[in-house]
N, C-alpha and C. Protein backbone atom coordinates (compact mmCIF):
# COMPACT_ATOMS: atom_id res chain seq x y z
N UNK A 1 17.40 0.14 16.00
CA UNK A 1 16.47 0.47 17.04
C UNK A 1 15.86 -0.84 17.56
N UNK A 2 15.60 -1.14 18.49
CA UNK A 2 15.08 -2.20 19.49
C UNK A 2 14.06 -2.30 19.46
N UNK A 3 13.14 -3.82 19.42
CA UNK A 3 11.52 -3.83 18.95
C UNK A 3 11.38 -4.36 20.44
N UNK A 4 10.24 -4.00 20.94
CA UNK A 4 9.50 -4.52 22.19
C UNK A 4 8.27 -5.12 21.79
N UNK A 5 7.95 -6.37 22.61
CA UNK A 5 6.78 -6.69 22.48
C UNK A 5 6.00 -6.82 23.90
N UNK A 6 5.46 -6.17 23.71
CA UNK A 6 4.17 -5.59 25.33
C UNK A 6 3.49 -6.27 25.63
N UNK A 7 3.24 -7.12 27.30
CA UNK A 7 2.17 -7.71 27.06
C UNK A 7 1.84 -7.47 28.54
N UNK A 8 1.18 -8.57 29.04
CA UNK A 8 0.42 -8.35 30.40
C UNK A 8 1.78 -8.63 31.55
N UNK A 9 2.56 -9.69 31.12
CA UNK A 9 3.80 -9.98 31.98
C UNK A 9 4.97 -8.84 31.75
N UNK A 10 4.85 -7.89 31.27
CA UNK A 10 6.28 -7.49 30.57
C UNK A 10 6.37 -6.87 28.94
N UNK A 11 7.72 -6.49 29.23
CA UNK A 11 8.10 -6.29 27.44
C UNK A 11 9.51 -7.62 27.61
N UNK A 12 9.16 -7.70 26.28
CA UNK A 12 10.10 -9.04 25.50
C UNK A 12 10.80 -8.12 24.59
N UNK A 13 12.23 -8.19 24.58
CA UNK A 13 12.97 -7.70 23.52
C UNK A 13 13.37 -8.06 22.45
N UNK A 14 13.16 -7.68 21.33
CA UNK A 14 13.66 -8.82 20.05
C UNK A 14 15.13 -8.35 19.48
N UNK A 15 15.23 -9.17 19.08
CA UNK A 15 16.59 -8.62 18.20
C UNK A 15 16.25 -8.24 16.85
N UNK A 16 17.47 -7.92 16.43
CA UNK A 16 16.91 -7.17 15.00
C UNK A 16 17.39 -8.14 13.97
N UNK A 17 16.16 -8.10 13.06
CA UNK A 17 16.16 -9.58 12.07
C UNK A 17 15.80 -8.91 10.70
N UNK A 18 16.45 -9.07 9.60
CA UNK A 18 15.79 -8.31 8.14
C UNK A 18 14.96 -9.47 7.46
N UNK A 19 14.23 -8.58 6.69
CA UNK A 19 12.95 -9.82 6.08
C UNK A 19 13.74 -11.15 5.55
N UNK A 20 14.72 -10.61 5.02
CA UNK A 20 15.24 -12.10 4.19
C UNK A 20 15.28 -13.01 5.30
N UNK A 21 16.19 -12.62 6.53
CA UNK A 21 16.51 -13.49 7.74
C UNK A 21 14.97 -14.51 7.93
N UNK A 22 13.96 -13.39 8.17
CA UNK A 22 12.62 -14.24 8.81
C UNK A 22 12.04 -14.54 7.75
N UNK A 23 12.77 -14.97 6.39
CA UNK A 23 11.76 -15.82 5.27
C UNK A 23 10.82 -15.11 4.88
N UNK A 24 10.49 -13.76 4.99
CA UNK A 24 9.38 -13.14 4.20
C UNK A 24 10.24 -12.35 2.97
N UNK A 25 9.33 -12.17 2.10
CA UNK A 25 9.34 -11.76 0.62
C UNK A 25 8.42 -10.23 1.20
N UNK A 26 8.83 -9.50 0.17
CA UNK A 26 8.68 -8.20 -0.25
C UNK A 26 6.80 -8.20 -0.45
N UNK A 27 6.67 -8.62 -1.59
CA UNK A 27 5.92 -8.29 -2.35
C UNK A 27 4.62 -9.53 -2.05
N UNK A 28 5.19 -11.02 -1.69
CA UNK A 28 3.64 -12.08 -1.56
C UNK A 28 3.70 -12.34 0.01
N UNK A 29 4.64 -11.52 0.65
CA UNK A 29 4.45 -11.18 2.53
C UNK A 29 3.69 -10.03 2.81
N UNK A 30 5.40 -8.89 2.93
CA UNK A 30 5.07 -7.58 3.11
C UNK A 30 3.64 -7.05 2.64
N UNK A 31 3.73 -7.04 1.48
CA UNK A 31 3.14 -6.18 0.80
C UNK A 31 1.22 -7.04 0.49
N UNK A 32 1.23 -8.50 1.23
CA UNK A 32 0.29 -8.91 1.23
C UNK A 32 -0.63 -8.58 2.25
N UNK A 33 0.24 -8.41 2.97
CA UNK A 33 -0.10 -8.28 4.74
C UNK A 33 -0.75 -6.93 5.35
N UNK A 34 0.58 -6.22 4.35
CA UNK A 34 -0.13 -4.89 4.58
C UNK A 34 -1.63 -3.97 3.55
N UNK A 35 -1.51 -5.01 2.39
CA UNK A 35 -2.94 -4.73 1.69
C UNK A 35 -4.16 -5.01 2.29
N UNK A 36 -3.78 -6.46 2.81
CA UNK A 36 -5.16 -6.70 3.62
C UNK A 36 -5.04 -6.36 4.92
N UNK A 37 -4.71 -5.48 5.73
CA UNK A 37 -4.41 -5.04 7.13
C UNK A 37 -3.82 -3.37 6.80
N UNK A 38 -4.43 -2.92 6.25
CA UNK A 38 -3.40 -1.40 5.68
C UNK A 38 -3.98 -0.64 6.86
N UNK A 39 -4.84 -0.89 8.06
CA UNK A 39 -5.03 -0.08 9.29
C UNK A 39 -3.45 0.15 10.34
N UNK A 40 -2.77 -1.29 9.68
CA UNK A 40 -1.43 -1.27 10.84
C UNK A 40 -0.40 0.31 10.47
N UNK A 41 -0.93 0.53 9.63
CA UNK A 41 -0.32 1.99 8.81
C UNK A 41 -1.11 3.22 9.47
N UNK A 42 -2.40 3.27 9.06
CA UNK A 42 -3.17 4.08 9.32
C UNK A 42 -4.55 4.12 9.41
N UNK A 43 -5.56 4.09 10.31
CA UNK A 43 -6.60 3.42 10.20
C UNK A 43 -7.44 4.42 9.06
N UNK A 44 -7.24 5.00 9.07
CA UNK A 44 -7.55 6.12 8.02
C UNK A 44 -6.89 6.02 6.45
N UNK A 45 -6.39 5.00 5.74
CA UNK A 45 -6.70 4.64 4.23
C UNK A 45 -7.32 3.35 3.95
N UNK A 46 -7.24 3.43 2.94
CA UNK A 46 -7.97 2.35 1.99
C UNK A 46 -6.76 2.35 0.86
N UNK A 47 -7.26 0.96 0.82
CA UNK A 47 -6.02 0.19 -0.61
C UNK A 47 -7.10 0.82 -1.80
N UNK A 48 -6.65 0.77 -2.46
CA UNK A 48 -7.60 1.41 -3.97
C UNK A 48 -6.85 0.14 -5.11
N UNK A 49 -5.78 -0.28 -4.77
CA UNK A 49 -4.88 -0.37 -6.13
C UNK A 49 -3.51 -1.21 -5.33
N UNK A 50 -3.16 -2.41 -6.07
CA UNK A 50 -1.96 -3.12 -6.27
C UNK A 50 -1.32 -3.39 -7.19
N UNK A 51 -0.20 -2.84 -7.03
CA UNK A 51 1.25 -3.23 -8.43
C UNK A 51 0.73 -2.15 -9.15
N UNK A 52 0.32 -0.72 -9.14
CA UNK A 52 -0.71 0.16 -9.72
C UNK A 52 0.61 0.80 -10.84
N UNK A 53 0.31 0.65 -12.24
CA UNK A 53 0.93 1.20 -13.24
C UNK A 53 0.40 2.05 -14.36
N UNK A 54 -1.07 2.40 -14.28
CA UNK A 54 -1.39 2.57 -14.99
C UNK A 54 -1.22 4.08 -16.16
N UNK A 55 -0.13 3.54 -16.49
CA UNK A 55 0.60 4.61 -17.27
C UNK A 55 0.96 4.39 -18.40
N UNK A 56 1.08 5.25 -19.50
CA UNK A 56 1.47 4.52 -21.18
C UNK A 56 2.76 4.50 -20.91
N UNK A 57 3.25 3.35 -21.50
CA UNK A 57 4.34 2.85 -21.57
C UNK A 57 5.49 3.00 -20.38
N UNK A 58 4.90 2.80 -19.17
CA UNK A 58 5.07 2.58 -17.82
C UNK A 58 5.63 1.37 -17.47
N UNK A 59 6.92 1.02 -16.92
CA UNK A 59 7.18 -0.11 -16.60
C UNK A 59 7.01 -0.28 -14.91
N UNK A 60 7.06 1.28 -14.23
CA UNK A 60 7.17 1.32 -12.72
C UNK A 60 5.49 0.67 -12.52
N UNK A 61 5.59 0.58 -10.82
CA UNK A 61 4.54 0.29 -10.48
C UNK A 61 4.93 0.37 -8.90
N UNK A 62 3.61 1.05 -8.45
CA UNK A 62 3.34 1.60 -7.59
C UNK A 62 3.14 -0.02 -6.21
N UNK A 63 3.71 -0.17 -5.26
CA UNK A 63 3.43 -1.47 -4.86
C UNK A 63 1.80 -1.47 -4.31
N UNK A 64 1.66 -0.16 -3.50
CA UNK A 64 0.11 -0.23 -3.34
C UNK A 64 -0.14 0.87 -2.92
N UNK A 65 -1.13 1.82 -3.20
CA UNK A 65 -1.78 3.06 -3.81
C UNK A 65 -3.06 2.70 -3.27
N UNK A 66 -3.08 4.04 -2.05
CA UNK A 66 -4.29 4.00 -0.96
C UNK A 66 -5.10 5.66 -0.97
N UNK A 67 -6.09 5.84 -0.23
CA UNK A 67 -6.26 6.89 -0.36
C UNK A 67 -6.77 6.74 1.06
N UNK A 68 -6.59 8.24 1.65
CA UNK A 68 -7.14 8.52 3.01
C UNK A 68 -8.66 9.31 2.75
N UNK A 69 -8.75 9.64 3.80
CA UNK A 69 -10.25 10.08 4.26
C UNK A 69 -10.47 11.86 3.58
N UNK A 70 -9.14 12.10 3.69
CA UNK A 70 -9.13 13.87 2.88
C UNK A 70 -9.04 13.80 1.59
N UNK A 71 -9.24 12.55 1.35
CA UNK A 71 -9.26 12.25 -0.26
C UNK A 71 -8.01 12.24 -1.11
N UNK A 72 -6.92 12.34 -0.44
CA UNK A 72 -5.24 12.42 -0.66
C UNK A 72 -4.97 11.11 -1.37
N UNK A 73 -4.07 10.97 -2.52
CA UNK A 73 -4.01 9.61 -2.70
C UNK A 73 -2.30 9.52 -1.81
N UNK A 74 -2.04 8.03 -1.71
CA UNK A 74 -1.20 7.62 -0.37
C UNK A 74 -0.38 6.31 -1.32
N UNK A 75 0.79 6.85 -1.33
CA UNK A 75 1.70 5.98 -2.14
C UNK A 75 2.42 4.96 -1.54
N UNK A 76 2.59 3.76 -1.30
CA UNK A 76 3.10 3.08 0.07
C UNK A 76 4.17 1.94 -1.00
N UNK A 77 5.18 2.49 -1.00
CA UNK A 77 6.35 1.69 -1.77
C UNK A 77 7.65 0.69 -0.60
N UNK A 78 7.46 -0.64 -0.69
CA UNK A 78 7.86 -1.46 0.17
C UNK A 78 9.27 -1.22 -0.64
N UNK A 79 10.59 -1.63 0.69
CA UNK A 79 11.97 -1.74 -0.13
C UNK A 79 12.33 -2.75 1.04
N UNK A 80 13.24 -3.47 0.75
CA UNK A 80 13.72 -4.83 1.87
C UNK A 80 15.41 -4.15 1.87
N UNK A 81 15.91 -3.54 1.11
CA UNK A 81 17.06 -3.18 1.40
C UNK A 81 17.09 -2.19 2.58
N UNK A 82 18.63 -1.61 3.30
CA UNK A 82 19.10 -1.30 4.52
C UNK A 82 19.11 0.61 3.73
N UNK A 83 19.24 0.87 2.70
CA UNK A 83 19.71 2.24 2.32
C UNK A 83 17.95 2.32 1.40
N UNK A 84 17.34 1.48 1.14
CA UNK A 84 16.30 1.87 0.57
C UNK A 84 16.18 2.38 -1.07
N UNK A 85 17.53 1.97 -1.64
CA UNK A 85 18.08 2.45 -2.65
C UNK A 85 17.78 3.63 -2.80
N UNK A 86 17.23 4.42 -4.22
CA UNK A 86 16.63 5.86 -4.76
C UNK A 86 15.10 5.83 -4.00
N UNK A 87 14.44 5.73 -2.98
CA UNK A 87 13.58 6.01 -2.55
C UNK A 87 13.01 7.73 -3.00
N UNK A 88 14.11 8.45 -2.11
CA UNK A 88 13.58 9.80 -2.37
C UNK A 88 13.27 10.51 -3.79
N UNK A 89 13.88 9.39 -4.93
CA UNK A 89 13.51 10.12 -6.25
C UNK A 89 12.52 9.32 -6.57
N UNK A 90 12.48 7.55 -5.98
CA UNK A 90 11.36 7.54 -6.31
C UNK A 90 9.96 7.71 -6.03
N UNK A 91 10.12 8.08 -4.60
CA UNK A 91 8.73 9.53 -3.93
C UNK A 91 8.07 9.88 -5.02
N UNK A 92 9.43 11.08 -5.30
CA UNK A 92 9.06 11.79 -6.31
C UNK A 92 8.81 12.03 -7.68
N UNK A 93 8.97 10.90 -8.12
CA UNK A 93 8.50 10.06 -9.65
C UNK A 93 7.05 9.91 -9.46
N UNK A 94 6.64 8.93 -8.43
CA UNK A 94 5.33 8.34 -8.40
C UNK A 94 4.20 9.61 -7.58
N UNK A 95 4.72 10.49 -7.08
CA UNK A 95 3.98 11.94 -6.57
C UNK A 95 3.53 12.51 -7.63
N UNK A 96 4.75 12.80 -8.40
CA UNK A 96 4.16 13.16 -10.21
C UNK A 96 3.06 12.12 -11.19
N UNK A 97 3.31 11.19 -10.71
CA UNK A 97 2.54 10.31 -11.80
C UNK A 97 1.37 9.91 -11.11
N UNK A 98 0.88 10.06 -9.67
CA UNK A 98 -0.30 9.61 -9.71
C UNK A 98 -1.01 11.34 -9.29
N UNK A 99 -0.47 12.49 -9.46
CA UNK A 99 -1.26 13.94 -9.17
C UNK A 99 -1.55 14.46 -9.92
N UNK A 100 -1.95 13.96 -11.44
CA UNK A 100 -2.93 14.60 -12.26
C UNK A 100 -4.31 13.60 -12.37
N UNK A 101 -4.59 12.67 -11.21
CA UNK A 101 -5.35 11.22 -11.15
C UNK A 101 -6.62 12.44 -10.52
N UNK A 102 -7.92 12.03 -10.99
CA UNK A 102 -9.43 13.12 -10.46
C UNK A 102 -9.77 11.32 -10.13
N UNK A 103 -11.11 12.02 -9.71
CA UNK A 103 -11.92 10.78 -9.03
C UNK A 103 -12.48 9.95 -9.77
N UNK A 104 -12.35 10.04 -11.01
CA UNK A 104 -13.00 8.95 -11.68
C UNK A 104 -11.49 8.23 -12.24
N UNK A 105 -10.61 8.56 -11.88
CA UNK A 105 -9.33 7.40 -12.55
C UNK A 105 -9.38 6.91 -11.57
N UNK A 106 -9.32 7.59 -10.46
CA UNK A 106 -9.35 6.31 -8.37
C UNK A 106 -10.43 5.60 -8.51
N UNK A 107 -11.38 5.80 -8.85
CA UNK A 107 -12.64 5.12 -9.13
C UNK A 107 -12.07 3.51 -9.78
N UNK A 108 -12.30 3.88 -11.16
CA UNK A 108 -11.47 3.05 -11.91
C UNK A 108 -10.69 2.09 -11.32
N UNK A 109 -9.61 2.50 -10.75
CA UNK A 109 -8.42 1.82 -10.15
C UNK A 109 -8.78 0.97 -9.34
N UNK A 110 -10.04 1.57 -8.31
CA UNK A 110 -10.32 1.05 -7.28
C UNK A 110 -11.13 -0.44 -8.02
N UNK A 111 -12.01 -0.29 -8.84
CA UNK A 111 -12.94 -1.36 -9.67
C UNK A 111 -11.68 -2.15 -10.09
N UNK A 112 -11.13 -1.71 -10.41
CA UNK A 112 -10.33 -2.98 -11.35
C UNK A 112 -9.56 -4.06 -10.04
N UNK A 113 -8.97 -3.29 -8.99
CA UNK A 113 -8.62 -3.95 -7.91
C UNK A 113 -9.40 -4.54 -6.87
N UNK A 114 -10.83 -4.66 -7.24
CA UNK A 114 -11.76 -5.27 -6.58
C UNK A 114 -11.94 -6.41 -7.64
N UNK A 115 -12.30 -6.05 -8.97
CA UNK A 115 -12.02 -7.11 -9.95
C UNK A 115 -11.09 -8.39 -9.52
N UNK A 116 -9.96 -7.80 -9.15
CA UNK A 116 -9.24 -8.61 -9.86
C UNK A 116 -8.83 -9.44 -7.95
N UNK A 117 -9.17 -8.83 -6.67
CA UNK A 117 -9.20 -9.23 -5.60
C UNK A 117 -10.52 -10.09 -5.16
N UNK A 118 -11.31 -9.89 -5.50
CA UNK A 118 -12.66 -10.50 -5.50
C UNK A 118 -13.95 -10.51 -6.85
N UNK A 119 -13.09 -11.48 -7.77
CA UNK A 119 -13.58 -11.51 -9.24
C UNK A 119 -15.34 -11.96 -8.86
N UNK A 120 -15.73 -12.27 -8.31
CA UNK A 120 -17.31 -12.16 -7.93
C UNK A 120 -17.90 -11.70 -7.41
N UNK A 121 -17.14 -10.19 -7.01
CA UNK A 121 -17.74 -9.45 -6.17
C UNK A 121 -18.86 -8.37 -7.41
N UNK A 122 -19.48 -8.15 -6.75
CA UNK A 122 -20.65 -6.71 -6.96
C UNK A 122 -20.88 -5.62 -6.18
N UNK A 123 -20.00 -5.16 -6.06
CA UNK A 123 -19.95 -3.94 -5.05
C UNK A 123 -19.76 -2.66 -5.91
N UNK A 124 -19.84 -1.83 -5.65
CA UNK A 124 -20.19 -0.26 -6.09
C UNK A 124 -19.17 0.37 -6.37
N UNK A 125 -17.95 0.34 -6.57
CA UNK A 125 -16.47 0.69 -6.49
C UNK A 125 -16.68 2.74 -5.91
N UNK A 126 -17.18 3.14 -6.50
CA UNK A 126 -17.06 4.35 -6.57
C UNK A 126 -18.50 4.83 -5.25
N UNK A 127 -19.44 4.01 -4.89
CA UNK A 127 -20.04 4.47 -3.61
C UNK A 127 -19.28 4.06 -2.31
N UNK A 128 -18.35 3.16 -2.46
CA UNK A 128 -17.85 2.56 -1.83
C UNK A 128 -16.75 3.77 -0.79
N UNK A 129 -16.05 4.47 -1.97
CA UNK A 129 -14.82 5.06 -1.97
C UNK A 129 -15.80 6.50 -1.48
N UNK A 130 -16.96 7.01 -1.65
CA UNK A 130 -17.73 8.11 -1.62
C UNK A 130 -18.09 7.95 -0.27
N UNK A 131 -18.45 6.58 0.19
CA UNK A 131 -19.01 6.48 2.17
C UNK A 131 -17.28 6.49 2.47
N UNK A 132 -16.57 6.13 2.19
CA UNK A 132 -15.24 6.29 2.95
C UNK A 132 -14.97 7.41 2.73
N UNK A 133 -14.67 8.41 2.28
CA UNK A 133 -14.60 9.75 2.32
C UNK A 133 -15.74 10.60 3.20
């Protein structure tokens, strides 16, 4: 599919380029870009959680784990490949593993990823996530 870029003169057509081509990485690009900008998705979530595993003896991890405004948690798994490998099972792996999560494990999640994003911060993790809802 064909990317346009819109502006006051026109649309500019791009060609089609895969991340490897334009030098971005998955995980310290993609997946940076879209943590701190997660409105280009939907202006309606919030990041709660990066690389989110918190599971016994869990090796998966969630690339970044958002929640919207209906209080839904929002699973956002980056892939750089063309077929996306097992995507659809892994939907449905990480649908199961984060839908027995209540509001005090998002809570949680959310603190520890403020922790560990802004280790001097003092912010409220859980009033925080309560005015966004």
């Amino acid at each position: 599919m064909p990317l346009f870029e819109i502006s006051e003169s026109g649309m500019a057509r791009h060609s089609a380029a895969s991340l490897a081509e334009l030098g971005l990485r998955e995980r310290q690009d993609l997946q940076r870009l879209l943590r701190d900008d997660i409105g280009v998705l939907d202006s309606n979530l919030k990041v709660i959680s990066e690389e989110f595993g918190n599971w016994e003896d869990a090796r998966r991890r969630i690339d970044l784990l958002a929640l919207d405004r209906e209080g839904r948690l929002v699973v956002i798994e980056l892939k750089r490949t063309e077929d996306g490998g097992h995507m659809d099972l892994q939907a449905l792996r990480y649908a199961a593993m984060v839908s027995p999560m209540v509001f005090d494990d998002i809570a949680a999640a959310y603190e520890k990823f403020l922790a560990r994003m802004e280790p001097d911060h003092n912010r409220d993790a859980r009033h925080e996530l309560i005015s966004f809802l």
